[in-house]
Protein backbone atom coordinates (compact mmCIF):
# COMPACT_ATOMS: atom_id res chain seq x y z
CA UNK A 1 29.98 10.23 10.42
CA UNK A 2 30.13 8.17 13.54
CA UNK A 3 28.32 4.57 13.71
CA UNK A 4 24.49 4.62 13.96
CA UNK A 5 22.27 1.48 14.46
CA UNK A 6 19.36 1.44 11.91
CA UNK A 7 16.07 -0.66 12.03
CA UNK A 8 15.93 -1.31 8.53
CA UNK A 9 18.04 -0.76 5.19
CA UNK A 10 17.35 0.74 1.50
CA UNK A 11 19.62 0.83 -1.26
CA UNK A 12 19.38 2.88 -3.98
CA UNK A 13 23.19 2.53 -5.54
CA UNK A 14 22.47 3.31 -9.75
CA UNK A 15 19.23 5.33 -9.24
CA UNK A 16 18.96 9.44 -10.00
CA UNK A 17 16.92 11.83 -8.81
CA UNK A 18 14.58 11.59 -7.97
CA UNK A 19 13.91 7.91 -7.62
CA UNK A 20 16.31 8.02 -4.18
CA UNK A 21 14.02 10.28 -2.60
CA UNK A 22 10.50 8.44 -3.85
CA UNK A 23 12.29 5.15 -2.62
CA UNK A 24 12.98 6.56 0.57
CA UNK A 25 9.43 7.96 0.88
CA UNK A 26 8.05 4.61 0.03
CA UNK A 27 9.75 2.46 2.88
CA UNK A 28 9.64 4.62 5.35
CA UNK A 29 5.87 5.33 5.16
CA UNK A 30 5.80 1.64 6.13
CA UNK A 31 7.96 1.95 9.64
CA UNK A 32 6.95 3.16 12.74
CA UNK A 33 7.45 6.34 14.35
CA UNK A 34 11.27 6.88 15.62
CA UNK A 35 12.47 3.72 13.12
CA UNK A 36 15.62 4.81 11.76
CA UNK A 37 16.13 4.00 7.82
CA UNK A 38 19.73 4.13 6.37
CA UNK A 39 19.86 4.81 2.42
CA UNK A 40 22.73 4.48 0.38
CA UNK A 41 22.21 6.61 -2.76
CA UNK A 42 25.46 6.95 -5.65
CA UNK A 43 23.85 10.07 -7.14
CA UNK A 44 25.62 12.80 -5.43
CA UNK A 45 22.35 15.04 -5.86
CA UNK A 46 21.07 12.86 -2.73
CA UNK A 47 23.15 15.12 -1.00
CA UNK A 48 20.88 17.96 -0.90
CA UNK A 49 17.60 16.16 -2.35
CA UNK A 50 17.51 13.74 1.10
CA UNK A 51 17.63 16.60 3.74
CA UNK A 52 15.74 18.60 1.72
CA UNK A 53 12.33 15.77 1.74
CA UNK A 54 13.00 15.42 4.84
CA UNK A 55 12.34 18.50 6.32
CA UNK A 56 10.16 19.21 4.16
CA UNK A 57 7.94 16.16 5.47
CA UNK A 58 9.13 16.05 9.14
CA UNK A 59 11.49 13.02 8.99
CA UNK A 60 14.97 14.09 10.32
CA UNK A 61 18.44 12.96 9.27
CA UNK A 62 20.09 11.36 12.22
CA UNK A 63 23.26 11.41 10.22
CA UNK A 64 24.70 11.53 7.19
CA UNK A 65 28.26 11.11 4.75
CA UNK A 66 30.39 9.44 1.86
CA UNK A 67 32.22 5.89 1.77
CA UNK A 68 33.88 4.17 -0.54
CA UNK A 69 31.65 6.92 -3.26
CA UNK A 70 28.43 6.02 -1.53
CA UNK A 71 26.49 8.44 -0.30
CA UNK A 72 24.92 7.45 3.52
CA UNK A 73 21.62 8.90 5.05
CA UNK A 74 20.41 7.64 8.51
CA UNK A 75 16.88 8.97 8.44
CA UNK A 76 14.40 9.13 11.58
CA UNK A 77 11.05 9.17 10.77
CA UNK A 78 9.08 11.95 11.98
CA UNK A 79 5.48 11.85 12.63
């Protein structure tokens, strides 16, 4: 995972599926098109749940990866 710069930040450390992903959904139907969102999820279900939405939905995941048992997503939003 290399460093990526973000316009805004959501944490959903505690929550399971599939409150990450309805979270996620939430803030980033509020950004513009091309804002980058970073989540940090501790359900390791995130893990195919994120890239899953957001394909699904045509948001792409920039980048993604675990620190310190955090799980990272860096997601673009689509159109």
């Amino acid at each position: 995972m290399t460093q990526q710069t973000y316009d805004d930040e959501l944490d959903c450390s505690g929550m399971n599926c599939p409150l990450p992903v309805l979270k996620t959904k939430m803030k980033i139907d509020e950004m513009t098109k091309g804002a980058v969102l970073l989540v940090s999820t501790t359900d390791p279900g995130s893990c195919k749940d994120m890239p899953a939405w957001a394909s699904r939905v045509g948001h792409k995941i920039v980048d993604s990866g675990e620190v310190d048992g955090r799980f990272l997503f860096y997601v673009q939003k689509g159109e």
